[in-house]
C-alpha atoms as a PDB file:
ATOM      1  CA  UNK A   1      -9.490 131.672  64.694  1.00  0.00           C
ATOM      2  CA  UNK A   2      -8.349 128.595  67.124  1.00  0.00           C
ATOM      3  CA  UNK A   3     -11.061 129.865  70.281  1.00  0.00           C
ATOM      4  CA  UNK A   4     -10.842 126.958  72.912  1.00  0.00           C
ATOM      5  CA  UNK A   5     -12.454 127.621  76.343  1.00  0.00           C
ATOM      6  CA  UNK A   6      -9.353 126.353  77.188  1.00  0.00           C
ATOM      7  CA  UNK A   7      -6.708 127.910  75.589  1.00  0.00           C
ATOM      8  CA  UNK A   8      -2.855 127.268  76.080  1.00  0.00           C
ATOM      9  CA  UNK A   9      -0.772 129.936  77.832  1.00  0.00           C
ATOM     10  CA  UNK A  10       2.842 130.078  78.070  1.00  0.00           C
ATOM     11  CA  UNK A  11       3.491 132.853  80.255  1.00  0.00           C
ATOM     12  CA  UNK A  12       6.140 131.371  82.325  1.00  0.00           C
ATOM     13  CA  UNK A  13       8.174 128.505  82.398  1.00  0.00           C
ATOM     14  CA  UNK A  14       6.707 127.754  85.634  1.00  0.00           C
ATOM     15  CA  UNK A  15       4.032 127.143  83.660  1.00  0.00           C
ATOM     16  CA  UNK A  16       5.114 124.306  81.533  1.00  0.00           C
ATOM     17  CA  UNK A  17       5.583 120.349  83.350  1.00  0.00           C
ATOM     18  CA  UNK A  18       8.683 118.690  83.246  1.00  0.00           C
ATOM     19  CA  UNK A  19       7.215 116.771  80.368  1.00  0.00           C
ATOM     20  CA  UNK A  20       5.724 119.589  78.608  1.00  0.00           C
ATOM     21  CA  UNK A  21       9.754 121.266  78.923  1.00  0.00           C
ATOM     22  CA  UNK A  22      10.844 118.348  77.258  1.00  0.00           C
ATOM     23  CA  UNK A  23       8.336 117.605  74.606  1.00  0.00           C
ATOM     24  CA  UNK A  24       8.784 121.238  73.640  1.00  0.00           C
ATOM     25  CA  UNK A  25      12.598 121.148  73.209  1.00  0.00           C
ATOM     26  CA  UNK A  26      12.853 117.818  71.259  1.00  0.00           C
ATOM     27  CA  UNK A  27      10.069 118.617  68.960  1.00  0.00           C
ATOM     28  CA  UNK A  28      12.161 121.810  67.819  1.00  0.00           C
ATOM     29  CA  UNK A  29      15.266 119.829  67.548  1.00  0.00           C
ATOM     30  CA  UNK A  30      13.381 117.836  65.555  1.00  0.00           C
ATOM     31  CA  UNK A  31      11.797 120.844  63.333  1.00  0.00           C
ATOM     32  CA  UNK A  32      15.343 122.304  63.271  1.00  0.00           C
ATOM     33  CA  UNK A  33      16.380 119.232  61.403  1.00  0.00           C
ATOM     34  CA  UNK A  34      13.422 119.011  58.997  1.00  0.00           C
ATOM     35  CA  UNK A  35      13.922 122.616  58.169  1.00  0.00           C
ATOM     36  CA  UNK A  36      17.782 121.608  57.313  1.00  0.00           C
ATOM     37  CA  UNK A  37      16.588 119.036  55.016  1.00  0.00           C
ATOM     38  CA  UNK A  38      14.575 121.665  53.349  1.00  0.00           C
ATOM     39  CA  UNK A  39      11.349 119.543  53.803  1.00  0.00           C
ATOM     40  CA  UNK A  40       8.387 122.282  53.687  1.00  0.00           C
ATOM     41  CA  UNK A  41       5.822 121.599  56.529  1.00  0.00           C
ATOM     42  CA  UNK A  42       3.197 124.048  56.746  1.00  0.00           C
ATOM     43  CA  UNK A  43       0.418 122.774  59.658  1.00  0.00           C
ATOM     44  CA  UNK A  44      -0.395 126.476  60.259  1.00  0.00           C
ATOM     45  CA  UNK A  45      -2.141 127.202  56.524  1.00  0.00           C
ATOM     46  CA  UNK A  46      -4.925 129.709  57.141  1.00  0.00           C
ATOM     47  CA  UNK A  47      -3.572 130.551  60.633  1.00  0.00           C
ATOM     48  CA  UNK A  48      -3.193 134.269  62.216  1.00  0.00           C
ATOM     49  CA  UNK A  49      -0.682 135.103  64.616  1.00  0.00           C
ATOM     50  CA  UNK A  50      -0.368 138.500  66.311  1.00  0.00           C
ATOM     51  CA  UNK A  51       2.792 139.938  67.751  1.00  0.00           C
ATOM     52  CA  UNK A  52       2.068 142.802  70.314  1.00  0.00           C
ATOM     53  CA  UNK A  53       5.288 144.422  71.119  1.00  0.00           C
ATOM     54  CA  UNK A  54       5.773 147.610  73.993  1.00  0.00           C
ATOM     55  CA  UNK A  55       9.660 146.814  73.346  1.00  0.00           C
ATOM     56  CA  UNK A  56      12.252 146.916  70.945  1.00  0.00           C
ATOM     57  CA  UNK A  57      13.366 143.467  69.334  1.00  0.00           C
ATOM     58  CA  UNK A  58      15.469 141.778  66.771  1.00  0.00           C
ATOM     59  CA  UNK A  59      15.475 138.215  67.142  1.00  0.00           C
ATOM     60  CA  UNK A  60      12.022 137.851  69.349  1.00  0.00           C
ATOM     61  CA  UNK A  61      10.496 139.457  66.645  1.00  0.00           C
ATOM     62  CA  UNK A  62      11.831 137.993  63.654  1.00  0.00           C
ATOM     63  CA  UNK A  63      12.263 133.978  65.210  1.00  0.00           C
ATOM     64  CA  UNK A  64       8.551 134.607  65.613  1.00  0.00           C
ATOM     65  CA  UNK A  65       7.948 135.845  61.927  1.00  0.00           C
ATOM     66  CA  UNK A  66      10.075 133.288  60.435  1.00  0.00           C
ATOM     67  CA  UNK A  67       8.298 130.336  61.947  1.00  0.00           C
ATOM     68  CA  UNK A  68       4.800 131.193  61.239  1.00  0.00           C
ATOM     69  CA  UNK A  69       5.669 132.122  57.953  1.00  0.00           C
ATOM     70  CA  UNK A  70       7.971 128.244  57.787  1.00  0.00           C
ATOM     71  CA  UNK A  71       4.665 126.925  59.187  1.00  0.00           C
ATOM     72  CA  UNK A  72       2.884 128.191  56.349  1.00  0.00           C
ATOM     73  CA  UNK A  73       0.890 130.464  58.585  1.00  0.00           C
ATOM     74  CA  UNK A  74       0.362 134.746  58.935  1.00  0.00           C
ATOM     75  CA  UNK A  75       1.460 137.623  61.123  1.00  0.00           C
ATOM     76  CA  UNK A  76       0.398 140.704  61.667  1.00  0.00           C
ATOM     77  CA  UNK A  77       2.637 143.486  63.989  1.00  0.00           C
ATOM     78  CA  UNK A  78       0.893 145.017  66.433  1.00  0.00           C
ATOM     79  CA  UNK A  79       2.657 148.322  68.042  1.00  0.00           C
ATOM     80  CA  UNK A  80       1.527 149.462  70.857  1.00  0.00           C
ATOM     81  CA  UNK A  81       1.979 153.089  69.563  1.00  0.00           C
ATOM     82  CA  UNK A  82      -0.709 152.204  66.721  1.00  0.00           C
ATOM     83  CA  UNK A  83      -3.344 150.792  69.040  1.00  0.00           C
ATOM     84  CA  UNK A  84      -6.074 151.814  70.904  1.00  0.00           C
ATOM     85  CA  UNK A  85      -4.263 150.843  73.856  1.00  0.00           C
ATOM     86  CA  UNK A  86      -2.443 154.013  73.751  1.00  0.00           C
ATOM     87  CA  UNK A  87      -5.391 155.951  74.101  1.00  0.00           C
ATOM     88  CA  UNK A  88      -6.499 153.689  76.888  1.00  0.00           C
ATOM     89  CA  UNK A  89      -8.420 150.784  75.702  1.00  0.00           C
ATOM     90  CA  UNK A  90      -8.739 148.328  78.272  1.00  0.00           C
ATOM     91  CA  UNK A  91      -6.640 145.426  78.034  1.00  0.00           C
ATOM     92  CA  UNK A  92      -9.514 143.519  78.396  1.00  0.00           C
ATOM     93  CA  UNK A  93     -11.438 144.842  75.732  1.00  0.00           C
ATOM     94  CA  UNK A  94      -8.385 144.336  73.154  1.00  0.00           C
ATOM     95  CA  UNK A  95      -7.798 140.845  74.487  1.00  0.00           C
ATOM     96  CA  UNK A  96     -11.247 140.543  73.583  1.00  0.00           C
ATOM     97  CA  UNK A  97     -11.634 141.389  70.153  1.00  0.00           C
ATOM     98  CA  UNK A  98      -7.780 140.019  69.303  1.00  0.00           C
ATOM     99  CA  UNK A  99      -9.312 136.801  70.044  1.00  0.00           C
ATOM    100  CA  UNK A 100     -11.869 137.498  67.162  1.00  0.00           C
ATOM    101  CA  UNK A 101      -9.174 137.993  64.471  1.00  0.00           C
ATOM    102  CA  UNK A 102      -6.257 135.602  65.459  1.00  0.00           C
ATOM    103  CA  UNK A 103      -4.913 132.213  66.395  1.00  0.00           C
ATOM    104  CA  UNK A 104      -2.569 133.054  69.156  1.00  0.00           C
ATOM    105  CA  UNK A 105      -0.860 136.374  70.393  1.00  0.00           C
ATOM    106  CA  UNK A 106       2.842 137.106  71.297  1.00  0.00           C
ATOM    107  CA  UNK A 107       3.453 139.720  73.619  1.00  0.00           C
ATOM    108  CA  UNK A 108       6.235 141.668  74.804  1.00  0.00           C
ATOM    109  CA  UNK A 109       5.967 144.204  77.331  1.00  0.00           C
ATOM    110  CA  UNK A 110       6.799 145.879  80.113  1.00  0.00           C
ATOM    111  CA  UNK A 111       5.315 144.467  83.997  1.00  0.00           C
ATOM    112  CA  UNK A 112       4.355 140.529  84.042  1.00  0.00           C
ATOM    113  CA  UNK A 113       0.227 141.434  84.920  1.00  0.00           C
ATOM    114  CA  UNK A 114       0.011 143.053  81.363  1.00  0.00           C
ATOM    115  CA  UNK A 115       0.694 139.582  80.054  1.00  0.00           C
ATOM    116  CA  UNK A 116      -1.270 138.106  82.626  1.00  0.00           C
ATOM    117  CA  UNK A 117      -4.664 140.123  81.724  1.00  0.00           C
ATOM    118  CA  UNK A 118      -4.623 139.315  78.524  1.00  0.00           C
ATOM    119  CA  UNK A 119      -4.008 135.721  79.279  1.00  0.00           C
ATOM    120  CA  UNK A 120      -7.003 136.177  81.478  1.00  0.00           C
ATOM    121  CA  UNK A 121      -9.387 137.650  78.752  1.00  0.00           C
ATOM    122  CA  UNK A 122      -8.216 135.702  75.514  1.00  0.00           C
ATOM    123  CA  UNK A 123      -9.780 132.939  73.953  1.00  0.00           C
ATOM    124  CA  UNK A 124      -6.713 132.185  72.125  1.00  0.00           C
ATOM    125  CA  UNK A 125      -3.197 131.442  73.243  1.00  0.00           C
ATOM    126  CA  UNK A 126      -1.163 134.257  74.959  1.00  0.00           C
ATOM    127  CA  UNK A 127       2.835 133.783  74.674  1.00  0.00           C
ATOM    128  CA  UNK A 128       4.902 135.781  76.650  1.00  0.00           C
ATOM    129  CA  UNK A 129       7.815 136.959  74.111  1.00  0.00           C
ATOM    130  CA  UNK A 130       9.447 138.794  77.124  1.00  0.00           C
ATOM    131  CA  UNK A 131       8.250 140.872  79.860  1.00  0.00           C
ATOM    132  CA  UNK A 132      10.431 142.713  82.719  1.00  0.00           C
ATOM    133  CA  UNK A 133       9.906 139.598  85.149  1.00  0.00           C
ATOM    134  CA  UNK A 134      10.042 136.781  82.451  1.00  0.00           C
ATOM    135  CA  UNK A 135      11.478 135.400  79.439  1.00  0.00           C
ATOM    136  CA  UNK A 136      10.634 131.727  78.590  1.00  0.00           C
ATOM    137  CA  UNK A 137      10.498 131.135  75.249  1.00  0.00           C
ATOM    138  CA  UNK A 138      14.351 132.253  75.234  1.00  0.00           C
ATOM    139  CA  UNK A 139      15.055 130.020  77.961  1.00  0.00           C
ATOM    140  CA  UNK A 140      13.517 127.210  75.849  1.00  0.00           C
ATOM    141  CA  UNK A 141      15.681 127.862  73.182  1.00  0.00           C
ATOM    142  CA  UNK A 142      18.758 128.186  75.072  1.00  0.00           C
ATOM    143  CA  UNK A 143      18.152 124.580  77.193  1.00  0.00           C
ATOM    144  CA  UNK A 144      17.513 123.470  73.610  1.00  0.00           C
ATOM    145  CA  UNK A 145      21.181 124.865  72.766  1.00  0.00           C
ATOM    146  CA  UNK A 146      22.978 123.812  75.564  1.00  0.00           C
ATOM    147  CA  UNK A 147      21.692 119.945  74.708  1.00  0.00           C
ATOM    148  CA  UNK A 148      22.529 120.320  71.066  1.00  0.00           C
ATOM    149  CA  UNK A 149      26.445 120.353  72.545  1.00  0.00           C
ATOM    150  CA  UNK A 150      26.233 118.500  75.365  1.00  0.00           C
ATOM    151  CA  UNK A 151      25.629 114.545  75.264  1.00  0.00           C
ATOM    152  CA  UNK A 152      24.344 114.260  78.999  1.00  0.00           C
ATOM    153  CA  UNK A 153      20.835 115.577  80.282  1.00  0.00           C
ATOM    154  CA  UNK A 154      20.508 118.656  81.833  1.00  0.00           C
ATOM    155  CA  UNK A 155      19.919 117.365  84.871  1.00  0.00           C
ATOM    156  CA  UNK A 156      23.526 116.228  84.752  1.00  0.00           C
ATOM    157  CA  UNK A 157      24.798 119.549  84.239  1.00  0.00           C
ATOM    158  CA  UNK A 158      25.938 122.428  86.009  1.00  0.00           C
ATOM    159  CA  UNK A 159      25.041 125.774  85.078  1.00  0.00           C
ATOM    160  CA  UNK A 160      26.597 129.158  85.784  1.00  0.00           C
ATOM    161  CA  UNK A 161      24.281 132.667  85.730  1.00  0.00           C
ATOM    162  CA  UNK A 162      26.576 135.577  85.810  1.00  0.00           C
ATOM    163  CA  UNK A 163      25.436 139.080  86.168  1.00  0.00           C
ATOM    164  CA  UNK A 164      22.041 141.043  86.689  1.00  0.00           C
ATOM    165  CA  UNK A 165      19.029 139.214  88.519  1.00  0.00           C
ATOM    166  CA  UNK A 166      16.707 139.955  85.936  1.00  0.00           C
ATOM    167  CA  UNK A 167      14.130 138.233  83.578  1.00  0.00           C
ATOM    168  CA  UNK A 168      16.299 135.658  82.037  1.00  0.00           C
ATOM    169  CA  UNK A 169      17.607 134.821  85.628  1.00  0.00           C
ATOM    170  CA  UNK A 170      13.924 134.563  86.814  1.00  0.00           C
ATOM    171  CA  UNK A 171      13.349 132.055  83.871  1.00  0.00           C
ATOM    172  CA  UNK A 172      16.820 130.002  84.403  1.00  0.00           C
ATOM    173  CA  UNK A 173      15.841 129.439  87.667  1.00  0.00           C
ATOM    174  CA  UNK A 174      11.896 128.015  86.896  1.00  0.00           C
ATOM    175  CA  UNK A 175      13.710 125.895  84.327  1.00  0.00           C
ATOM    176  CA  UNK A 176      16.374 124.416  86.754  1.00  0.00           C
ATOM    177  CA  UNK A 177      13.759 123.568  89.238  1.00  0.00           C
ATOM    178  CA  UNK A 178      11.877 121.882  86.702  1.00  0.00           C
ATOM    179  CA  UNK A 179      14.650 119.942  85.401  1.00  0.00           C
ATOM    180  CA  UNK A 180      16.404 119.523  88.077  1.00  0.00           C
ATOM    181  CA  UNK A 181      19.863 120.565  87.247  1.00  0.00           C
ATOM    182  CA  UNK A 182      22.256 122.404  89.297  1.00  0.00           C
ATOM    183  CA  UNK A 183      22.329 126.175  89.152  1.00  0.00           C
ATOM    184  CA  UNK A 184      24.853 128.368  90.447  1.00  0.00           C
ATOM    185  CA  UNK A 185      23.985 132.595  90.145  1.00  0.00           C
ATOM    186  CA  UNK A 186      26.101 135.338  90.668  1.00  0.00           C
ATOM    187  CA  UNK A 187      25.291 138.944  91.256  1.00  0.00           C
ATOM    188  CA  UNK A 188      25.770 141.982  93.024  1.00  0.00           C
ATOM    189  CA  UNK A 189      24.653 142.323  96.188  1.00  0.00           C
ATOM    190  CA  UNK A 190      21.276 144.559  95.012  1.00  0.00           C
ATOM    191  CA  UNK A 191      20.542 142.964  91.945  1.00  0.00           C
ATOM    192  CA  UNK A 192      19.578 139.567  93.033  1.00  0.00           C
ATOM    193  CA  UNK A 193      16.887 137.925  91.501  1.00  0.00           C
ATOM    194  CA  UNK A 194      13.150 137.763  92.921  1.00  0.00           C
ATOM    195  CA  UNK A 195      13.568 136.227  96.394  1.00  0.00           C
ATOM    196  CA  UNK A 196       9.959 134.750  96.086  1.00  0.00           C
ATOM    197  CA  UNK A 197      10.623 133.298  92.559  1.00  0.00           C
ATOM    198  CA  UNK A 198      14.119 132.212  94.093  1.00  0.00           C
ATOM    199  CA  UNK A 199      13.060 130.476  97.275  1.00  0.00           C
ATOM    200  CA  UNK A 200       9.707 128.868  95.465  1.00  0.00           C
ATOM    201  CA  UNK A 201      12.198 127.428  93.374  1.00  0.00           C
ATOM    202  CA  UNK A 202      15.207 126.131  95.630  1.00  0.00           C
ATOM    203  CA  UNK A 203      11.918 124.663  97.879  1.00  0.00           C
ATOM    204  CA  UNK A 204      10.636 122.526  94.873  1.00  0.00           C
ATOM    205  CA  UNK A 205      13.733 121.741  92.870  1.00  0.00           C
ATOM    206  CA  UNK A 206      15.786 118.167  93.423  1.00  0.00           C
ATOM    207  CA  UNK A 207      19.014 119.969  92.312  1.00  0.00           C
ATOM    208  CA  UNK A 208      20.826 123.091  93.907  1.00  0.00           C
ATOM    209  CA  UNK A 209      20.088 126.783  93.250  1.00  0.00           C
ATOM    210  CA  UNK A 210      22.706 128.548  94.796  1.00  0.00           C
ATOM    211  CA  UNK A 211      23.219 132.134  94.950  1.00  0.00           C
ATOM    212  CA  UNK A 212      26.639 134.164  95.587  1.00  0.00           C
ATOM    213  CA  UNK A 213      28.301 137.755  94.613  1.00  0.00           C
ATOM    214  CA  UNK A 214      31.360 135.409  93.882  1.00  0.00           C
ATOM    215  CA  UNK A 215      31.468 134.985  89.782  1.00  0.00           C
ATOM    216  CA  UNK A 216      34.518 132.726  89.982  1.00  0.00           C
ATOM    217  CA  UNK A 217      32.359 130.220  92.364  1.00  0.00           C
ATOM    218  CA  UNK A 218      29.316 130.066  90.304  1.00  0.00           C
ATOM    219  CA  UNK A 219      31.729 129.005  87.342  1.00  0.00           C
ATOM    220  CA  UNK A 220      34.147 126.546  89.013  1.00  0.00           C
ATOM    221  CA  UNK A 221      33.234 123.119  87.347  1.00  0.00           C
ATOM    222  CA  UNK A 222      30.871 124.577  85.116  1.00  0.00           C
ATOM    223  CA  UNK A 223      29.487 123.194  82.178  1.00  0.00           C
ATOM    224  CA  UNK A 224      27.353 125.553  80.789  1.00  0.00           C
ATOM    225  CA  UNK A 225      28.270 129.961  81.455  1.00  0.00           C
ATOM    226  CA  UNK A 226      25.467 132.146  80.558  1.00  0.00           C
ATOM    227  CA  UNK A 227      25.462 136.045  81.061  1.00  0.00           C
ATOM    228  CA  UNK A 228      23.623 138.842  79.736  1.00  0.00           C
ATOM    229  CA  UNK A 229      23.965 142.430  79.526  1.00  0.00           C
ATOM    230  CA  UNK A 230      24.269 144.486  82.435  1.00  0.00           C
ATOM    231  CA  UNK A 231      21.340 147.368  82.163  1.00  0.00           C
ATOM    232  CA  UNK A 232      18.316 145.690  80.390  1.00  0.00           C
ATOM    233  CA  UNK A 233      15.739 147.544  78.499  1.00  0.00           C
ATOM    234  CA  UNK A 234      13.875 149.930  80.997  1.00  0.00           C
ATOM    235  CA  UNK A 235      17.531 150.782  82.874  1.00  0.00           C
ATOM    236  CA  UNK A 236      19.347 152.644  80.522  1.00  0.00           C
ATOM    237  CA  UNK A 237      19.945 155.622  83.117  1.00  0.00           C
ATOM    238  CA  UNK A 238      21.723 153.453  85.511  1.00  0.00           C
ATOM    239  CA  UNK A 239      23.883 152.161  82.538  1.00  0.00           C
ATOM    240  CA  UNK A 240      26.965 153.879  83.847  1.00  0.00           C
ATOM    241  CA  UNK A 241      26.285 153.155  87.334  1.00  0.00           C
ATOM    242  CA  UNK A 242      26.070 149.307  87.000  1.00  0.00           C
ATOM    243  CA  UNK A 243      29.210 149.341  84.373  1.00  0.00           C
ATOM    244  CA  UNK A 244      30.982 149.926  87.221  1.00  0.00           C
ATOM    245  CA  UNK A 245      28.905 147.537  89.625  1.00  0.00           C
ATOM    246  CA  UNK A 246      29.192 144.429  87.892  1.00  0.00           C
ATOM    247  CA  UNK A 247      32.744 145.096  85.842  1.00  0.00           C
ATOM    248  CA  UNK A 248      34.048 141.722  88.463  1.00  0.00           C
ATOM    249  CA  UNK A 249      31.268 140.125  86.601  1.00  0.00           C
ATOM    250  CA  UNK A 250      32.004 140.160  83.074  1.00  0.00           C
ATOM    251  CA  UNK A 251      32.622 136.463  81.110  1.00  0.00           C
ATOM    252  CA  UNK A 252      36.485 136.546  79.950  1.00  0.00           C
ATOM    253  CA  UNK A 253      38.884 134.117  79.414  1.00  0.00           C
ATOM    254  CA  UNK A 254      39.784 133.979  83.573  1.00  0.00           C
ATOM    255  CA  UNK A 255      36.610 133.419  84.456  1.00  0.00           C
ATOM    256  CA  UNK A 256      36.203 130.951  81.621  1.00  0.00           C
ATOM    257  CA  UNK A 257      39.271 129.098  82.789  1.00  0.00           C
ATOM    258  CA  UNK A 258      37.595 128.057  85.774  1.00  0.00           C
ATOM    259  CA  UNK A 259      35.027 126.189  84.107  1.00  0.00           C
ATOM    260  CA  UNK A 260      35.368 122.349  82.744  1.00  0.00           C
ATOM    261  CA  UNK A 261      37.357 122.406  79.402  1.00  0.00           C
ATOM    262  CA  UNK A 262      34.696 121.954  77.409  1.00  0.00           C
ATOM    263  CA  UNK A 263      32.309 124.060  78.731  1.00  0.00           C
ATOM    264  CA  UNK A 264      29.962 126.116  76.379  1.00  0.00           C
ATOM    265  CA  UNK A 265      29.395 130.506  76.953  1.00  0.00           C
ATOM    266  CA  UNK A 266      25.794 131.309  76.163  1.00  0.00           C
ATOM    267  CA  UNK A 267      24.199 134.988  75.869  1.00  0.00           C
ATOM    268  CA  UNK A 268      20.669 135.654  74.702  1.00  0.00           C
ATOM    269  CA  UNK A 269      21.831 139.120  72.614  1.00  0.00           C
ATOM    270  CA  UNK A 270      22.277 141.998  71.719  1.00  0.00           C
ATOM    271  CA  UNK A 271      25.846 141.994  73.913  1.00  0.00           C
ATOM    272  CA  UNK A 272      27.926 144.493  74.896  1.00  0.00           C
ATOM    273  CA  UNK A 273      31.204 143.476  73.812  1.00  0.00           C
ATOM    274  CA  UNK A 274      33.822 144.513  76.643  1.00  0.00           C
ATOM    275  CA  UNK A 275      31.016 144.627  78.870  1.00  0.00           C
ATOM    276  CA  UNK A 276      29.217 141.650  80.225  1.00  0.00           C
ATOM    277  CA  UNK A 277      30.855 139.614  77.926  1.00  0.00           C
ATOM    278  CA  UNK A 278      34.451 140.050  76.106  1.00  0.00           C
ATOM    279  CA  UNK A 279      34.878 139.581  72.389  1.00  0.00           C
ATOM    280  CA  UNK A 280      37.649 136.660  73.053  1.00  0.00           C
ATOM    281  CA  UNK A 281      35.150 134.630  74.591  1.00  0.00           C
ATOM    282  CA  UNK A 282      31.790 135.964  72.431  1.00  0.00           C
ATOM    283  CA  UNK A 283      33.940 135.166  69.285  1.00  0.00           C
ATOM    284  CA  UNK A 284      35.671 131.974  70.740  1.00  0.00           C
ATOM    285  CA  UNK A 285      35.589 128.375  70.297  1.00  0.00           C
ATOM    286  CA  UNK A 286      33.362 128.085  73.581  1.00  0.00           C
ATOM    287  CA  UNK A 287      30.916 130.402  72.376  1.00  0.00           C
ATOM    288  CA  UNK A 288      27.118 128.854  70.716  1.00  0.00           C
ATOM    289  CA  UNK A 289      25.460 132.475  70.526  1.00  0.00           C
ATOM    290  CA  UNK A 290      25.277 131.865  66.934  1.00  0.00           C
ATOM    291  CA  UNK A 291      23.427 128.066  67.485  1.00  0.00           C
ATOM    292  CA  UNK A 292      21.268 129.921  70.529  1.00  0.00           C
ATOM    293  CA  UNK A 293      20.225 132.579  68.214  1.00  0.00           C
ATOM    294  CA  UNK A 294      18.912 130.753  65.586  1.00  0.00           C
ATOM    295  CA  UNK A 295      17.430 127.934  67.694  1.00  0.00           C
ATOM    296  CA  UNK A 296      14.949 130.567  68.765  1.00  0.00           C
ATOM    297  CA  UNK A 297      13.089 130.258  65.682  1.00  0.00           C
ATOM    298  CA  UNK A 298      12.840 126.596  65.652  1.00  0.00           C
ATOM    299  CA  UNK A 299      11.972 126.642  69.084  1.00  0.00           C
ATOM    300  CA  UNK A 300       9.239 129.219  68.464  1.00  0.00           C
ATOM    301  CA  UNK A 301       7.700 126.802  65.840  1.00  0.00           C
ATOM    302  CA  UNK A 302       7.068 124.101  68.455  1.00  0.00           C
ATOM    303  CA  UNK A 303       5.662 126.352  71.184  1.00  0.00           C
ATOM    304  CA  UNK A 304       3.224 127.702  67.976  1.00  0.00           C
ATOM    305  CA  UNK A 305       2.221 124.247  67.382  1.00  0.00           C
ATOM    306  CA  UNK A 306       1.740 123.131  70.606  1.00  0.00           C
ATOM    307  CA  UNK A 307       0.322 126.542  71.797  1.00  0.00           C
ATOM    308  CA  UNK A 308      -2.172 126.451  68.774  1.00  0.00           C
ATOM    309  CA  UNK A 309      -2.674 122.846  69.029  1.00  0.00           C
ATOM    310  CA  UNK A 310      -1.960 122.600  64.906  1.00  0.00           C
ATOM    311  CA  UNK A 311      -3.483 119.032  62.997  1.00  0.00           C
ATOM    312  CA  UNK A 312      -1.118 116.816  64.217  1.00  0.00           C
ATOM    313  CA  UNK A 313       0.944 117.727  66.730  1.00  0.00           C
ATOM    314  CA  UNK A 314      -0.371 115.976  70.075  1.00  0.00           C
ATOM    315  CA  UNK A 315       1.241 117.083  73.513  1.00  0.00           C
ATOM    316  CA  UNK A 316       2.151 114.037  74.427  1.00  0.00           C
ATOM    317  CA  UNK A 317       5.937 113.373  74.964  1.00  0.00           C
ATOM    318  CA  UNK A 318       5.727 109.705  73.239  1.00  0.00           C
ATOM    319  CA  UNK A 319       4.235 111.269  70.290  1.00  0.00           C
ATOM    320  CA  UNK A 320       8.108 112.442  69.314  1.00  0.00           C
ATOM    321  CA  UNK A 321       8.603 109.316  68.271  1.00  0.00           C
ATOM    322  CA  UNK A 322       6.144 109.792  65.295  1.00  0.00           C
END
């Protein structure tokens, strides 16, 4: 067990510094390349993580396995449909006794305050591996792409959102106004994101957050595209409905032209090719799904560290250097 009266959180990207963004993303671009030289480093011996999932996943789920187990660490899955939970333990109570058996706990779930409580409650690190309001490890892992093919900083770039106001847009946003690069969103009028989480963020940030119905706008100059698909998990019935809503929004080679030359197409996955995305421009030499995919488990190592606060690894952004 890793109990701290103190434990760290990462619930939001919100809650992360500038610094803390940074430190983050260069220490898995620097455990990316140490797992390329096939160098084992295992800091997490004896260590338990849990992984508490309400939802579905592929690559949450296994980026998560993969580094723990690279770390030289443990999981253990945790359905909701096998706990107690289901037959109404409190969250409190199971926060409670989690905190007993493991190191840290990865959640995905439904509504943000399930995440929250057991933030509250836990003696050990909470992650948020995705929630209807939030997704910041992805995030992480996708600023962590986008510098990977880009030499300038990110607060030098202009990004493009394109599509639904959802989770990933709520977390684009936190990051933009942390690192102060320029952020241009497009959706349908409806599916904006959180005007709360939007304004917060346009108030704080030293870089624009715009937000327009107009696709082609939030592209022109763009450096970096990102989309994903158009009826997440928990709006399956209005599938049909919002094919038809957002088919002006989906990423194809026009709306790609409109971008800078060498811009770069990101989606978090699964897409739906000839949906939100075309297979031209999923399959094309714009494209760094692939990269973004797999930097999710490298980027899940150094939020484990850091969250678990392994032998070692300080939080200190000059410690990098080491």
């Amino acid at each position: 067990m890793n109990n701290s009266p103190n434990p760290r959180h990462y619930l939001t990207v919100s809650d992360l510094s500038t610094n803390e963004i940074l430190f983050l993303i260069s220490r898995a671009l620097k455990l990316k390349k140490l797992y390329k030289s096939g160098q084992p480093y295992r800091p997490a011996m004896n260590k338990v993580i849990g992984l508490l999932f309400e939802k579905p996943s592929t690559r949450t789920r296994v980026s998560f396995e993969a580094a723990m187990l690279q770390l030289g660490g443990n999981v253990t899955f945790l359905s909701s449909n096998d706990l107690q939970l289901k037959r109404g333990e409190p969250l409190k109570d199971t926060a409670k006794v989690l905190s007993r058996y493991l190191d840290c706990l990865v959640v995905r779930t439904f509504g943000q305050g399930i995440v929250d409580e057991l933030a509250r409650w836990s003696d050990i690190p909470v992650i948020n591996g995705l929630t209807d309001q939030h997704h910041p490890c992805q995030v992480l892992s996708d600023i962590m792409t986008v510098m990977e093919h880009k030499d300038r900083e990110m607060r030098a770039l202009k990004v493009a959102w394109v599509g639904d106001g959802n989770n990933m847009a709520h977390s684009w946003i936190q990051a933009a106004c942390r690192l102060g690069f320029a952020l241009t969103l497009a959706c349908p009028e409806g599916y904006e994101p959180d005007r709360e989480t939007l304004n917060r963020a346009q108030s704080e940030s030293a870089a624009p957050i715009i937000l327009t119905t107009d696709p082609q706008e939030a592209v022109e100059t763009s450096d970096v595209i990102n989309t994903d698909v158009w009826a997440s998990m928990g709006h399956e019935k209005e599938a049909a409905k919002r094919r038809e809503i957002f088919a002006p929004y989906q990423v194809n080679d026009a709306l790609l032209a409109r971008a800078k030359t060498d811009a770069i197409v990101l989606h978090c996955l699964p897409a739906h090719r000839g949906e939100e995305i075309s297979e031209d421009v999923l399959e094309g030499p714009h494209s760094v799904v692939w990269d973004q995919a797999e930097n999710k488990m490298h980027l899940q190592k150094a939020v484990l560290e850091w969250a678990m606060q392994l032998e070692g690894v300080v939080s200190s952004p000059c410690a990098l250097d080491t």
